[in-house]
N, C-alpha and C. Protein backbone atom coordinates (compact mmCIF):
# COMPACT_ATOMS: atom_id res chain seq x y z
N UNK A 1 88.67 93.71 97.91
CA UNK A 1 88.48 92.70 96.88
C UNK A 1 89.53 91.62 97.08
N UNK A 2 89.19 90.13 96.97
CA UNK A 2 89.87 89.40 97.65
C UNK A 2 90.65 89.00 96.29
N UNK A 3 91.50 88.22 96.84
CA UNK A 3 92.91 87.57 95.14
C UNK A 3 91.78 86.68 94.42
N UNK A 4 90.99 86.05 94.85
CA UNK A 4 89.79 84.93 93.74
C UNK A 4 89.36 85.47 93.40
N UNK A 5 88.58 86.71 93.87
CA UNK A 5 87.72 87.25 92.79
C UNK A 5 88.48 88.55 91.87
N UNK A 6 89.40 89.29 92.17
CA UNK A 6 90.23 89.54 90.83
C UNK A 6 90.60 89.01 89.95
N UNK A 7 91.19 87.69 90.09
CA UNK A 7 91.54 86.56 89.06
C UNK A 7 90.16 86.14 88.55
N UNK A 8 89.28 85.64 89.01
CA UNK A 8 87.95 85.96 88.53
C UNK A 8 87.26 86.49 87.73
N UNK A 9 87.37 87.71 88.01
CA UNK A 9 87.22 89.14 87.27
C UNK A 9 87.28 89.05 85.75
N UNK A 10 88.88 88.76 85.98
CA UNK A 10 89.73 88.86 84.95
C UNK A 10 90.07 87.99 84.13
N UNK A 11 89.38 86.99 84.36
CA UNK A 11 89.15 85.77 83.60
C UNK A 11 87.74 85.64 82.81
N UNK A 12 86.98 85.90 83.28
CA UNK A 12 85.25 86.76 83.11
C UNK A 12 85.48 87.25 81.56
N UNK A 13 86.58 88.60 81.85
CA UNK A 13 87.34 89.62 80.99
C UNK A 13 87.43 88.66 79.72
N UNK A 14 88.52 87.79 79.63
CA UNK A 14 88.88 87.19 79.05
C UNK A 14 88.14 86.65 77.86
N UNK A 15 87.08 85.62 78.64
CA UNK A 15 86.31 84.52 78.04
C UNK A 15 85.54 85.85 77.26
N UNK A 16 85.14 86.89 77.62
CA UNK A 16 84.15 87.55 77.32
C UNK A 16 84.60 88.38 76.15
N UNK A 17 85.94 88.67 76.12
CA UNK A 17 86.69 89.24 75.04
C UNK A 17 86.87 87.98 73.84
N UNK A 18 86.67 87.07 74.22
CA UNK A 18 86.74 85.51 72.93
C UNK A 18 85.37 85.39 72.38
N UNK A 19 84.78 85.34 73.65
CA UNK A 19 83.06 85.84 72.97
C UNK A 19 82.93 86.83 71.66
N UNK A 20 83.36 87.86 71.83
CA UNK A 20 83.27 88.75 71.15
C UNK A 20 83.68 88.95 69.57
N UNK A 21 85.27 87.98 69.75
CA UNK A 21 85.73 87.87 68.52
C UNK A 21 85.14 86.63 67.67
N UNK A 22 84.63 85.63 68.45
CA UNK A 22 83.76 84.47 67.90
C UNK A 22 82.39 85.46 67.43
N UNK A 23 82.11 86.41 68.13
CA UNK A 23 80.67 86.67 67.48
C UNK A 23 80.30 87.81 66.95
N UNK A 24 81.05 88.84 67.06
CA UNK A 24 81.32 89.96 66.40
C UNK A 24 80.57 91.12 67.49
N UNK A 25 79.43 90.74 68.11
CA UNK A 25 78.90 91.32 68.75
C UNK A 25 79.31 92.23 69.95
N UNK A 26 78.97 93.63 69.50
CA UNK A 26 78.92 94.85 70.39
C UNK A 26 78.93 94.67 71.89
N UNK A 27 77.66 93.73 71.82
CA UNK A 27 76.92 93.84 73.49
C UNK A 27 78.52 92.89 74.46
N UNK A 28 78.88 92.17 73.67
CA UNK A 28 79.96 91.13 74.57
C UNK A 28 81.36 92.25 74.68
N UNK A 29 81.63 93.01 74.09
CA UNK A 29 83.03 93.67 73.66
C UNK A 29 82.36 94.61 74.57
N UNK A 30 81.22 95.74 75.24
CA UNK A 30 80.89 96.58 76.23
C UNK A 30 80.89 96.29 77.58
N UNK A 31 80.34 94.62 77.45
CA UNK A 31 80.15 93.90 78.86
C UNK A 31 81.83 93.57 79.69
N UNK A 32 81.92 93.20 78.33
CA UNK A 32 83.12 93.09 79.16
C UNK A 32 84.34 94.16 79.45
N UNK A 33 84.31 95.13 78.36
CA UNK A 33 84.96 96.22 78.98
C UNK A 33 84.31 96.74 80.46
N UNK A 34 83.62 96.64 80.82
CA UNK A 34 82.41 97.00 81.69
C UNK A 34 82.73 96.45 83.21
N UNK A 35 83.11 94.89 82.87
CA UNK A 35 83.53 94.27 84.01
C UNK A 35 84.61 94.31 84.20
N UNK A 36 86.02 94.96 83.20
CA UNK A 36 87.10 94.54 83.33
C UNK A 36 87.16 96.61 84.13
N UNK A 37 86.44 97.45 84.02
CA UNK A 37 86.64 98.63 84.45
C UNK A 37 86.11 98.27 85.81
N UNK A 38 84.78 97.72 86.46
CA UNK A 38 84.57 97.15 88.00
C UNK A 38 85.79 96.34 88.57
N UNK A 39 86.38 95.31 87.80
CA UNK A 39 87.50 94.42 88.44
C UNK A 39 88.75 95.48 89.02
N UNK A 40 89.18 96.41 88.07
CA UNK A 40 89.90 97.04 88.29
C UNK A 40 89.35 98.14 89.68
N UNK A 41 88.67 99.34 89.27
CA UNK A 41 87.98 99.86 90.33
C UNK A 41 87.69 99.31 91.46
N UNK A 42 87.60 97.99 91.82
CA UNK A 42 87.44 97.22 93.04
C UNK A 42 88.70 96.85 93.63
N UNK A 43 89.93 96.74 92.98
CA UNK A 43 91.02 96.24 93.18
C UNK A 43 91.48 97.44 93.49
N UNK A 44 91.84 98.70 92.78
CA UNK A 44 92.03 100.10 93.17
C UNK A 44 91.44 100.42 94.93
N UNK A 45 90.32 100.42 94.73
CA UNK A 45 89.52 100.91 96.46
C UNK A 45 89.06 100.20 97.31
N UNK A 46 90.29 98.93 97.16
CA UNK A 46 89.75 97.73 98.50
C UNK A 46 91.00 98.57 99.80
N UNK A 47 90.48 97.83 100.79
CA UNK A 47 91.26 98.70 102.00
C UNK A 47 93.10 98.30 101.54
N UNK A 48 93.37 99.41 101.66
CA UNK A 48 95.06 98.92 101.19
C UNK A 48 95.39 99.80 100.01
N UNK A 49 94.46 100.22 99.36
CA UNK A 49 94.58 100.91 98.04
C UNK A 49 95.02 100.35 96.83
N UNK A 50 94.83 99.03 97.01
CA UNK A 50 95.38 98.11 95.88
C UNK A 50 96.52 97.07 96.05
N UNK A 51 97.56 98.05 97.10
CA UNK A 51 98.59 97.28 97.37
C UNK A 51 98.71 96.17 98.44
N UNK A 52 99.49 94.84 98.53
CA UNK A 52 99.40 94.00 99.23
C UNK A 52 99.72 93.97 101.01
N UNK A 53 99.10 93.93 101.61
CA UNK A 53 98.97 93.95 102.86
C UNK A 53 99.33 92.63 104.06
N UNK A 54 100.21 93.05 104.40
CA UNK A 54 100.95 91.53 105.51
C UNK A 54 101.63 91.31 105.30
C-alpha cells in the first residue's frame, strides 16, 4: 500500500466520520469504520509489514 493511498484512506475515514455526526446515520459510522479497518489491514500486509523500507 503506497503513502497516497493510506493518507487517502484515512482521510475517506475522516470526511466519513463528519458525515455521520452531520447525519446521525448508522450506514456512514459502519462504512467508515469499514474502510478505516481495510486502510489499516492494507498498511499492516503490504511487503515490509508496515514498516518503512529504504
Amino acid at each position: 500500500m503506497g503513502v497516497l493511498a493510506f493518507f487517502a484512506g484515512l482521510l475517506l475515514t475522516v470526511m466519513g466520520f463528519g458525515r455521520w455526526k452531520e447525519t446521525g446515520s448508522p450506514y456512514w459510522l459502519i462504512g467508515s469504520l469499514v474502510l478505516l479497518l481495510l486502510v489499516l489491514i492494507g498498511a499492516l500486509t503490504s511487503p515490509g509489514g508496515g514498516k518503512k523500507t529504504g
